[in-house]
C-alpha atoms as a PDB file:
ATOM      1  CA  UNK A   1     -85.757  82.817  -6.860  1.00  0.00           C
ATOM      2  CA  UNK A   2     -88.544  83.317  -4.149  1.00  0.00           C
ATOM      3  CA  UNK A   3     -87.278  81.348  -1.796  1.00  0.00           C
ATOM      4  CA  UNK A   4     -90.023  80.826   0.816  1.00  0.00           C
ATOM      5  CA  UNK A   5     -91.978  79.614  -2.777  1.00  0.00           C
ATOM      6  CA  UNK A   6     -89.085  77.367  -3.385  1.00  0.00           C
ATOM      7  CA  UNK A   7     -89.321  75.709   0.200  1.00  0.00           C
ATOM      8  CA  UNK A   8     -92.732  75.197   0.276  1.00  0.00           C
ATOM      9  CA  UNK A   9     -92.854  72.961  -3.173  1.00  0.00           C
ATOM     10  CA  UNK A  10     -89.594  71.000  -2.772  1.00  0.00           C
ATOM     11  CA  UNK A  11     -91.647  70.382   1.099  1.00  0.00           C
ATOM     12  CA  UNK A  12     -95.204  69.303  -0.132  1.00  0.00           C
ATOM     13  CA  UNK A  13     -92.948  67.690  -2.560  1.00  0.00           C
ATOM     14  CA  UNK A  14     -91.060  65.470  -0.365  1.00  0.00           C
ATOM     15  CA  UNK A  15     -93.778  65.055   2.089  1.00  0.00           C
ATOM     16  CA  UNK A  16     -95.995  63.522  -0.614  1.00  0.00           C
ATOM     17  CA  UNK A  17     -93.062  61.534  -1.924  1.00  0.00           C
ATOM     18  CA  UNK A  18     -92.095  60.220   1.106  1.00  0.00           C
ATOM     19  CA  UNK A  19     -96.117  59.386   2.026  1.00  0.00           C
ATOM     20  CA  UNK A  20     -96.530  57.120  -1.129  1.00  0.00           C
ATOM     21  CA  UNK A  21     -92.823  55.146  -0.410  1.00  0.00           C
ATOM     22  CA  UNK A  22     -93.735  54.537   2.577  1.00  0.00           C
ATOM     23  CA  UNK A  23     -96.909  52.751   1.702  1.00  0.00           C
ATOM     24  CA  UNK A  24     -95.336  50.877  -0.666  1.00  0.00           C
ATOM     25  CA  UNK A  25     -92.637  49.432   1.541  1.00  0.00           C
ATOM     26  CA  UNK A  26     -95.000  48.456   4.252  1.00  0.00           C
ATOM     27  CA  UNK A  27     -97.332  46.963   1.692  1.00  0.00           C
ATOM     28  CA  UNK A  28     -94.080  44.969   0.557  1.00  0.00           C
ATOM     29  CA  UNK A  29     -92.791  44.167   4.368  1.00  0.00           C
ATOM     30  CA  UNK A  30     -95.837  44.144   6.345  1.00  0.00           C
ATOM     31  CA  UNK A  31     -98.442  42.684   3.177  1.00  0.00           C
ATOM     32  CA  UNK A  32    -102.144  43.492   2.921  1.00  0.00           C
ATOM     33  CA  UNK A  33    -103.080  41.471   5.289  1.00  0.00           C
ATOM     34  CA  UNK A  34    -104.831  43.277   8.597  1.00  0.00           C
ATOM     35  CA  UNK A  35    -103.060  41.202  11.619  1.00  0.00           C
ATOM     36  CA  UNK A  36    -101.154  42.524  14.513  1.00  0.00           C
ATOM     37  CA  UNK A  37     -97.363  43.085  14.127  1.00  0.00           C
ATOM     38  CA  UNK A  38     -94.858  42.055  16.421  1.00  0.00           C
ATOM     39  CA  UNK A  39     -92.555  44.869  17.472  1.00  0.00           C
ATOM     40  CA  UNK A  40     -89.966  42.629  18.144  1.00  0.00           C
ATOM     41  CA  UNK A  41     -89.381  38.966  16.205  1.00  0.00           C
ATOM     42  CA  UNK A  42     -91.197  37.791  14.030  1.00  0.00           C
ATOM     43  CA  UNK A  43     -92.698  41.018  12.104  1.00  0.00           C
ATOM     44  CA  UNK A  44     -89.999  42.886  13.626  1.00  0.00           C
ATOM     45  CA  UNK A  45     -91.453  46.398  13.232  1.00  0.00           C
ATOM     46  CA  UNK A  46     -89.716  48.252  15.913  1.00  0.00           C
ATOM     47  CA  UNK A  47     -86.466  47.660  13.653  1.00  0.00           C
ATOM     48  CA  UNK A  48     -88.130  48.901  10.442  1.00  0.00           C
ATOM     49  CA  UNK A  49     -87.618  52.530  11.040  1.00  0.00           C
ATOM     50  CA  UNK A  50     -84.162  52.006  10.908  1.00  0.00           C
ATOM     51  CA  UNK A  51     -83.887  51.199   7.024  1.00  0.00           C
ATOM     52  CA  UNK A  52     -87.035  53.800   6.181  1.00  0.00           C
ATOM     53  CA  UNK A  53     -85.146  56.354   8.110  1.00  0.00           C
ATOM     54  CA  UNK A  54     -81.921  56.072   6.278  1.00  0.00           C
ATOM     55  CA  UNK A  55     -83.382  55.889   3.050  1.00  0.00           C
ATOM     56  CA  UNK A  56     -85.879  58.920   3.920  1.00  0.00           C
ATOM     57  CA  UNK A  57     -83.586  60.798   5.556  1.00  0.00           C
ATOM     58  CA  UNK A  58     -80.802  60.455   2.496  1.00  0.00           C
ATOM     59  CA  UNK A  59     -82.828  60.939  -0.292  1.00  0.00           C
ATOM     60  CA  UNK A  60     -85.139  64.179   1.197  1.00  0.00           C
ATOM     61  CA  UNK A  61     -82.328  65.829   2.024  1.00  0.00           C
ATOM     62  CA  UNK A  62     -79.936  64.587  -0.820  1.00  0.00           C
ATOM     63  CA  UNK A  63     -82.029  64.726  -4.315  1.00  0.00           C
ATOM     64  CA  UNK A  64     -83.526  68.528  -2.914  1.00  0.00           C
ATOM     65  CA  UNK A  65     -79.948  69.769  -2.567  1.00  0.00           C
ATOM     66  CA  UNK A  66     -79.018  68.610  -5.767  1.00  0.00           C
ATOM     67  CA  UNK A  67     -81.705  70.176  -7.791  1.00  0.00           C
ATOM     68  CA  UNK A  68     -81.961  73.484  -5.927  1.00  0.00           C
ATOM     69  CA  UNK A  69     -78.195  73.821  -6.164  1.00  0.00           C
ATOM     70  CA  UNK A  70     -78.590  73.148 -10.183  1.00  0.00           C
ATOM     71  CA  UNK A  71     -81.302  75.946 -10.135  1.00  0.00           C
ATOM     72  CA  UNK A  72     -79.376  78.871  -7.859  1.00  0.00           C
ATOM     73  CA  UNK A  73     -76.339  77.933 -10.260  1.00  0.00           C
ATOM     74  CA  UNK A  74     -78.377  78.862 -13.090  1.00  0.00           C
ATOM     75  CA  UNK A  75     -79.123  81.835 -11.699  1.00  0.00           C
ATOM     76  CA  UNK A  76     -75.507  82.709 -11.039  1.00  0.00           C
ATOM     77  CA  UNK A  77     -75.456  82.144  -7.647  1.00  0.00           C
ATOM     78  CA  UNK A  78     -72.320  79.732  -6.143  1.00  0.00           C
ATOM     79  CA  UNK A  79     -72.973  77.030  -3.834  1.00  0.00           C
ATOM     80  CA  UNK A  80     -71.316  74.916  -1.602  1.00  0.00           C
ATOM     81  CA  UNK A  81     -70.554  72.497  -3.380  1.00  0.00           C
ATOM     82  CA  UNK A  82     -69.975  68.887  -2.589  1.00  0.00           C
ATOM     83  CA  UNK A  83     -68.396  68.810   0.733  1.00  0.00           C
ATOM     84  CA  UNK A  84     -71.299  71.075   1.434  1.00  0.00           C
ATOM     85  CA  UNK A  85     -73.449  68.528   0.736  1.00  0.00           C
ATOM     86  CA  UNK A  86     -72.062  65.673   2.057  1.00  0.00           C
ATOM     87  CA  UNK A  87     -72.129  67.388   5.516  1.00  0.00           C
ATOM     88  CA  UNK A  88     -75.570  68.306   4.948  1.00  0.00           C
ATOM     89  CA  UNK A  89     -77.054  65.124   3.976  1.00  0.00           C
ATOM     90  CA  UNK A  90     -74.909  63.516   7.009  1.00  0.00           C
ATOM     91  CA  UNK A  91     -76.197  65.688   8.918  1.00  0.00           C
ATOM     92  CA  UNK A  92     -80.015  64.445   8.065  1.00  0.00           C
ATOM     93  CA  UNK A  93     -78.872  60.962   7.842  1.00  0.00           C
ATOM     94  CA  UNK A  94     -77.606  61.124  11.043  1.00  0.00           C
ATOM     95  CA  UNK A  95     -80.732  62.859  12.903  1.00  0.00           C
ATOM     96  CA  UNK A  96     -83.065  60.803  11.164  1.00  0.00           C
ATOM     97  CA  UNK A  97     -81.285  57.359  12.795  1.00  0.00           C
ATOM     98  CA  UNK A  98     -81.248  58.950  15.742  1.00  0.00           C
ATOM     99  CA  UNK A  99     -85.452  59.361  15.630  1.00  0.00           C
ATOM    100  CA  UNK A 100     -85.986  55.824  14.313  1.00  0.00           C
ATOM    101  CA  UNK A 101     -83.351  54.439  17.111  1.00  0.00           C
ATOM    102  CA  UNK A 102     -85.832  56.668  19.559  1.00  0.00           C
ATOM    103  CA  UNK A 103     -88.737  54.939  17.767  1.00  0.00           C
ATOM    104  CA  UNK A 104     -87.228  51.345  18.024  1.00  0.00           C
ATOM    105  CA  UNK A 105     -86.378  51.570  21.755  1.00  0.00           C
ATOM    106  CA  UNK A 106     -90.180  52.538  22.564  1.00  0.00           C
ATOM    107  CA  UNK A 107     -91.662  50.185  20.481  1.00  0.00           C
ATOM    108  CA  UNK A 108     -89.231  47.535  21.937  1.00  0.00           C
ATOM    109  CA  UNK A 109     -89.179  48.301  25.798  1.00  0.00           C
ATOM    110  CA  UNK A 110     -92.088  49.727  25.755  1.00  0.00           C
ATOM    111  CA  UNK A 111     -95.408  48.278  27.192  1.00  0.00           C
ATOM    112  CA  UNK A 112     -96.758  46.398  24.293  1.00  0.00           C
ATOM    113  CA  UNK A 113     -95.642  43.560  22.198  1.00  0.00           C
ATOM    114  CA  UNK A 114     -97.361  44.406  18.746  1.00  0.00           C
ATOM    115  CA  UNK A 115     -99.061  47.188  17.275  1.00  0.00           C
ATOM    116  CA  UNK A 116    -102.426  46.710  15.447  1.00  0.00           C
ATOM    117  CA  UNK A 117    -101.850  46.755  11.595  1.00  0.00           C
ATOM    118  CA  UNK A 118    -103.867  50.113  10.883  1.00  0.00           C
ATOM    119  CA  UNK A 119    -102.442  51.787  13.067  1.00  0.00           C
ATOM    120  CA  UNK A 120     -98.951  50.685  12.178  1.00  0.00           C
ATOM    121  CA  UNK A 121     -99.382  51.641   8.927  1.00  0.00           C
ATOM    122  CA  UNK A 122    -100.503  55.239   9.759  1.00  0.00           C
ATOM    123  CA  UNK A 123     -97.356  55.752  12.629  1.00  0.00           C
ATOM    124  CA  UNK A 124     -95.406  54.493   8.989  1.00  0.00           C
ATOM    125  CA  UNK A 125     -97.307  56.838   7.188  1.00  0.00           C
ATOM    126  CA  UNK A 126     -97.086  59.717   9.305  1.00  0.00           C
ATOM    127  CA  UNK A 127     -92.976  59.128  10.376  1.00  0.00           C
ATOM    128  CA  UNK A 128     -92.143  58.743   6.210  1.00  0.00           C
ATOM    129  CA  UNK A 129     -93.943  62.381   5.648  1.00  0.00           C
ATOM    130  CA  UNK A 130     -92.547  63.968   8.492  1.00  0.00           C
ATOM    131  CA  UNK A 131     -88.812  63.071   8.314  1.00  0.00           C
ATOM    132  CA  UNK A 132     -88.687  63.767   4.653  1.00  0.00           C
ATOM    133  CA  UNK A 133     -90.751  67.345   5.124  1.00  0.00           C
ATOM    134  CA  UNK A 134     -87.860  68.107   8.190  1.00  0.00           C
ATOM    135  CA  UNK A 135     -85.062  66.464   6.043  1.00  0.00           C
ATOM    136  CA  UNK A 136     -85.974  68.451   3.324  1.00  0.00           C
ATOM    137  CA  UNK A 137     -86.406  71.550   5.179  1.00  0.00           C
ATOM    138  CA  UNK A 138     -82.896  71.225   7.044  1.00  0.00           C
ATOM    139  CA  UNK A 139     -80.842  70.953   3.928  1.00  0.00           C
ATOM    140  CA  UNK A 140     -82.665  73.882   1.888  1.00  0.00           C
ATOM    141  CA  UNK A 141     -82.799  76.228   4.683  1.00  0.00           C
ATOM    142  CA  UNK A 142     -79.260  75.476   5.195  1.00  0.00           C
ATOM    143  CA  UNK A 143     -78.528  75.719   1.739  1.00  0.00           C
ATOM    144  CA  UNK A 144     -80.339  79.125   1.198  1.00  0.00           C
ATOM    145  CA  UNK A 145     -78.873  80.114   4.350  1.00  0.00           C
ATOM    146  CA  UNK A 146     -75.213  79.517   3.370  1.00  0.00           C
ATOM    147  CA  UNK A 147     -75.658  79.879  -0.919  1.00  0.00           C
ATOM    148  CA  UNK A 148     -72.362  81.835  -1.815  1.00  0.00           C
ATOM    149  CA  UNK A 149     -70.220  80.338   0.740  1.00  0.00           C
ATOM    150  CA  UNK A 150     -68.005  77.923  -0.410  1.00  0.00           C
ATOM    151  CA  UNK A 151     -67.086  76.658   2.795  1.00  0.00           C
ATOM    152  CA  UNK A 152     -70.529  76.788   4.198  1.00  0.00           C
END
């Protein structure tokens, strides 16, 4: 397995997973309509990156490990196996509530009270891409990095 290759798809990947999601649950939150949003009650936005980075964060990190694991298997390689993964995937859960926590507290002690709608949607846009590219790349580098090891 080439496993710079291997990285780069299971990134581009996730980033373009993680892009369209995110649209769609700001479309479904937020609406189509172009209006400022409240950080704070009642459009609540600042707390939004709490649910989108749990979700991102578990399933970037979660659904790569799983398949790449299923491939190196194939290939005769051991891996390490499921508490492996659960620490892993903690791991990313973990440091992506962290970043949306950051996010919330500047949003909501910050100097403004709402964030124009286009713009919101690209900070959305832009925070769903990059936590699921670094999710993504934290588990599989830590993966390749520790393949073999049961006790990685």
């Amino acid at each position: 397995m080439n496993i710079a290759a291997r990285l780069r798809r299971e990134q581009i990947t996730s980033g373009a997973i993680n892009l369209v999601l995110s649209a769609v649950f700001f479309f479904g939150v937020f609406g189509l309509a172009v209006r400022p949003l409240h950080f704070a009650v009642p459009d609540n936005f600042a707390l939004d990156f709490l649910p989108q980075a749990a979700a991102i964060a578990l399933m970037s990190s979660l659904v790569p490990l799983l398949v790449v694991s299923a491939s190196l298997r194939k290939e005769g390689a051991r891996t390490g196996g499921a508490a492996f993964i659960a620490r892993t995937v903690l791991a990313v859960v973990l440091a992506g509530l962290a970043s949306a926590a950051a996010l919330a507290v500047i949003c909501l002690f910050g100097p403004w009270r709402e964030i124009g709608w286009t713009f919101a949607l690209a900070l959305k846009l832009v925070y769903g891409t990059g936590l699921g590219v670094a999710g993504t790349t934290f588990a599989l580098t830590r993966l390749f990095a520790h393949r073999g090891r049961e006790t990685a």
